[in-house]
Protein backbone atom coordinates (compact mmCIF):
# COMPACT_ATOMS: atom_id res chain seq x y z
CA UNK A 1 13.13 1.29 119.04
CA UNK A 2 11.55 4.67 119.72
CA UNK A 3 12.20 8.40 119.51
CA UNK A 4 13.34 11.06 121.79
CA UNK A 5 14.47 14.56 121.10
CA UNK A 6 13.96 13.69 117.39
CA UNK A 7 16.60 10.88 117.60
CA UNK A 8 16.21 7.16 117.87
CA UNK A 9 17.06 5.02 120.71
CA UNK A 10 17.09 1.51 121.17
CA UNK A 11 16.10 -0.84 124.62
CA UNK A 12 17.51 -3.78 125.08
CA UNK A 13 15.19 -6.06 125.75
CA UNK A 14 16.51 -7.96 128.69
CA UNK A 15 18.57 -5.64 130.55
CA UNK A 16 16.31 -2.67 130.12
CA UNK A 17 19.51 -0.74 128.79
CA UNK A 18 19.12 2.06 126.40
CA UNK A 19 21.49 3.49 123.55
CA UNK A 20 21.15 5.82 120.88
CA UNK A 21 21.49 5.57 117.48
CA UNK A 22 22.53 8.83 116.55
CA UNK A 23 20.08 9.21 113.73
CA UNK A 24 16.95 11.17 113.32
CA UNK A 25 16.05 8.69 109.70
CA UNK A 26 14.18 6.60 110.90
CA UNK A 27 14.81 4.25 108.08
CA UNK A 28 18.76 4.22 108.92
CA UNK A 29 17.68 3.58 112.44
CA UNK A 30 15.69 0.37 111.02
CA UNK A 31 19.37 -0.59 109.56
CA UNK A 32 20.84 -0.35 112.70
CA UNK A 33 18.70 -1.56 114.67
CA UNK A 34 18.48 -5.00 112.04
CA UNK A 35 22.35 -4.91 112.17
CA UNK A 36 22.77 -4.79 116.03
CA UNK A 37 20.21 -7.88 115.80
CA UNK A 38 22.04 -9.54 113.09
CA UNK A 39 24.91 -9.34 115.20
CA UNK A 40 23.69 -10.68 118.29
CA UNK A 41 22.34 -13.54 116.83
CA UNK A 42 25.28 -14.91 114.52
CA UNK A 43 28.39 -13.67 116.26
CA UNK A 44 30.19 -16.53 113.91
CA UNK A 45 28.51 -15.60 110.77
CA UNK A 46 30.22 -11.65 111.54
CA UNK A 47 33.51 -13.29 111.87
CA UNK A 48 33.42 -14.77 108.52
CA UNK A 49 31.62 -11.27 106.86
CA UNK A 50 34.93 -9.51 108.01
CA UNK A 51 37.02 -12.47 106.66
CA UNK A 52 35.42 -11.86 103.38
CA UNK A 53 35.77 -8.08 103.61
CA UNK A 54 39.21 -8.19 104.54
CA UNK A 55 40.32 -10.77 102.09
CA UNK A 56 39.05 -8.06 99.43
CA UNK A 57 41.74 -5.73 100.75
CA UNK A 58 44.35 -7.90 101.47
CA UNK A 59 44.15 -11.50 100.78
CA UNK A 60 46.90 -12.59 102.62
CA UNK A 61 45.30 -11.30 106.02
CA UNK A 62 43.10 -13.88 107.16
CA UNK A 63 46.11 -16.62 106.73
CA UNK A 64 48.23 -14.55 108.64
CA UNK A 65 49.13 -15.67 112.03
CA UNK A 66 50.22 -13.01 114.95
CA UNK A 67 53.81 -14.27 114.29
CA UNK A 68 54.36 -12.31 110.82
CA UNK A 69 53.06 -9.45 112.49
CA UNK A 70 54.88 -9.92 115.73
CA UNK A 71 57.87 -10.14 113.48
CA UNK A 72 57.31 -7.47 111.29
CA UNK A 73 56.74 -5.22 114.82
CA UNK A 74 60.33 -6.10 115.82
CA UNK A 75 61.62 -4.93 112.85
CA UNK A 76 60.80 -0.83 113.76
CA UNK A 77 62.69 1.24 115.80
CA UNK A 78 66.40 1.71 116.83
CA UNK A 79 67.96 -1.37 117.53
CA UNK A 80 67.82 -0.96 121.00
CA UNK A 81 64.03 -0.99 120.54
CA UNK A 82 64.35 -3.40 118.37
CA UNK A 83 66.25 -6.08 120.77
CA UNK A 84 63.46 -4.85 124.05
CA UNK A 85 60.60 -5.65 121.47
CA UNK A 86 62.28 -9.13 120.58
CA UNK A 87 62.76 -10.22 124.05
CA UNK A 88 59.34 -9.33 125.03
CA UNK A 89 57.76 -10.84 122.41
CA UNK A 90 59.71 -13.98 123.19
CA UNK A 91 58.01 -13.71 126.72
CA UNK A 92 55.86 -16.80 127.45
CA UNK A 93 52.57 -14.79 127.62
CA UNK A 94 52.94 -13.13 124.27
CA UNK A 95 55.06 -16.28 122.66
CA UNK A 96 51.80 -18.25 123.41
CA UNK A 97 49.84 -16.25 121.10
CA UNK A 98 52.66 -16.09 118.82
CA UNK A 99 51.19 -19.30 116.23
CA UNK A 100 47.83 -18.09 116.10
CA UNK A 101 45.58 -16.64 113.83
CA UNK A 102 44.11 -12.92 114.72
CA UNK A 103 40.72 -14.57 113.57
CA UNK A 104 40.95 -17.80 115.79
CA UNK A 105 42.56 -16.47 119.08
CA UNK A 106 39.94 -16.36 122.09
CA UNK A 107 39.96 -13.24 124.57
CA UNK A 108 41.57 -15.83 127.15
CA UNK A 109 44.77 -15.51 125.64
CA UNK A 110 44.61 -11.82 125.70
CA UNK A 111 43.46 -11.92 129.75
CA UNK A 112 46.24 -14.51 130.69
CA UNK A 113 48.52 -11.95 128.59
CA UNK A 114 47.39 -8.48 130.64
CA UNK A 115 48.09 -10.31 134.08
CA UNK A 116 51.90 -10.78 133.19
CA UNK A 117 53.43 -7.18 133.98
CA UNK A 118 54.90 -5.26 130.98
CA UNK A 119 52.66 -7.37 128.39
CA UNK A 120 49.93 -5.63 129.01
CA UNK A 121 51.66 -2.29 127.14
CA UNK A 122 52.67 -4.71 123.99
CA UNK A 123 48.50 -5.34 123.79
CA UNK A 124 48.33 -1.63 122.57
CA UNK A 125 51.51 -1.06 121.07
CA UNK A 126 51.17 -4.29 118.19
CA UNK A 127 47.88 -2.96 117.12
CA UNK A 128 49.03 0.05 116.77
CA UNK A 129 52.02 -0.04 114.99
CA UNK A 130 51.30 -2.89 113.15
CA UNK A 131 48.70 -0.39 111.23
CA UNK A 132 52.20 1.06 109.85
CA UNK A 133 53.18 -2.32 108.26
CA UNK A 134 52.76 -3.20 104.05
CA UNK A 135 49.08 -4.64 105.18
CA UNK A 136 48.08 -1.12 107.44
CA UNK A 137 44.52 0.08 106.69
CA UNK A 138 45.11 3.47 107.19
CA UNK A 139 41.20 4.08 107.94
CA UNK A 140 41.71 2.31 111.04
CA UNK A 141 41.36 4.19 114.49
CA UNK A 142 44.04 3.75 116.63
CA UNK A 143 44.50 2.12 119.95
CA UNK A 144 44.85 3.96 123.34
CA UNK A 145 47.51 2.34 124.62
CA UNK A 146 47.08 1.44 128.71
CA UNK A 147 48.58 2.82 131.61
CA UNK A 148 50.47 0.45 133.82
CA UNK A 149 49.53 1.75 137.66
CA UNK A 150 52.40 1.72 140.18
């Protein structure tokens, strides 16, 4: 960690890559800089914080599988929306991830989902509008959704 300009950046060690931390305390940079650690070194121990932190919002979250929300998504909209959401999500690319938990399902499925056309669109849109479902934390930022290029 060290200063510049008044604010505190850190190096990564191996790559030589720098960041800021957009803080001038250097006590908060400390935090951060423990926290970025932290992270680095117990990826799974993260995943179950967050299961813990959710469950104190919503308990029913980390049992729910990307079905209910999958579900749920085909529920909004006209019915003609409705009907072009169900057959996509009945797609084998998205119908794989279908039974899975949001907490369990490796990037994989998600790459093997973006290489199959029109999928790739439904990787932004269920985020999204899935924020607008009973369970939506409104504090969450929202998802750019991606171009397709032609």
């Amino acid at each position: 960690m060290f200063k510049h300009g008044g604010i505190f950046y850190i190096q990564h060690n191996e790559t030589g890559k720098q960041a800021s931390l957009r803080t001038k305390d250097k006590r908060e940079a400390a935090r951060l800089l423990n926290a970025k650690n932290d992270a680095a070194q117990a990826p799974a121990l993260n995943r179950e914080l967050g299961r813990v932190f959710l469950s104190a919002i919503d308990p029913a979250a980390v049992s729910r599988s990307w079905n209910v929300v999958m579900e749920l998504f085909c529920g909004i909209g006209r019915e003609s929306t409705q009907k072009r959401r169900k057959r996509e999500m009945n797609s084998a690319p998205l119908n794989s991830t279908a039974a899975a938990s949001p907490w369990e399902l490796p990037a994989s499925a998600f790459t093997v989902t973006a290489t199959h056309g029109q999928s790739v669109q439904w990787l932004a849109a269920i985020p999204n509008d899935s924020l607008r479902l009973p369970w939506g934390i409104k504090a969450k930022p929202s998802i750019k959704r991606m171009r397709r290029e032609q």
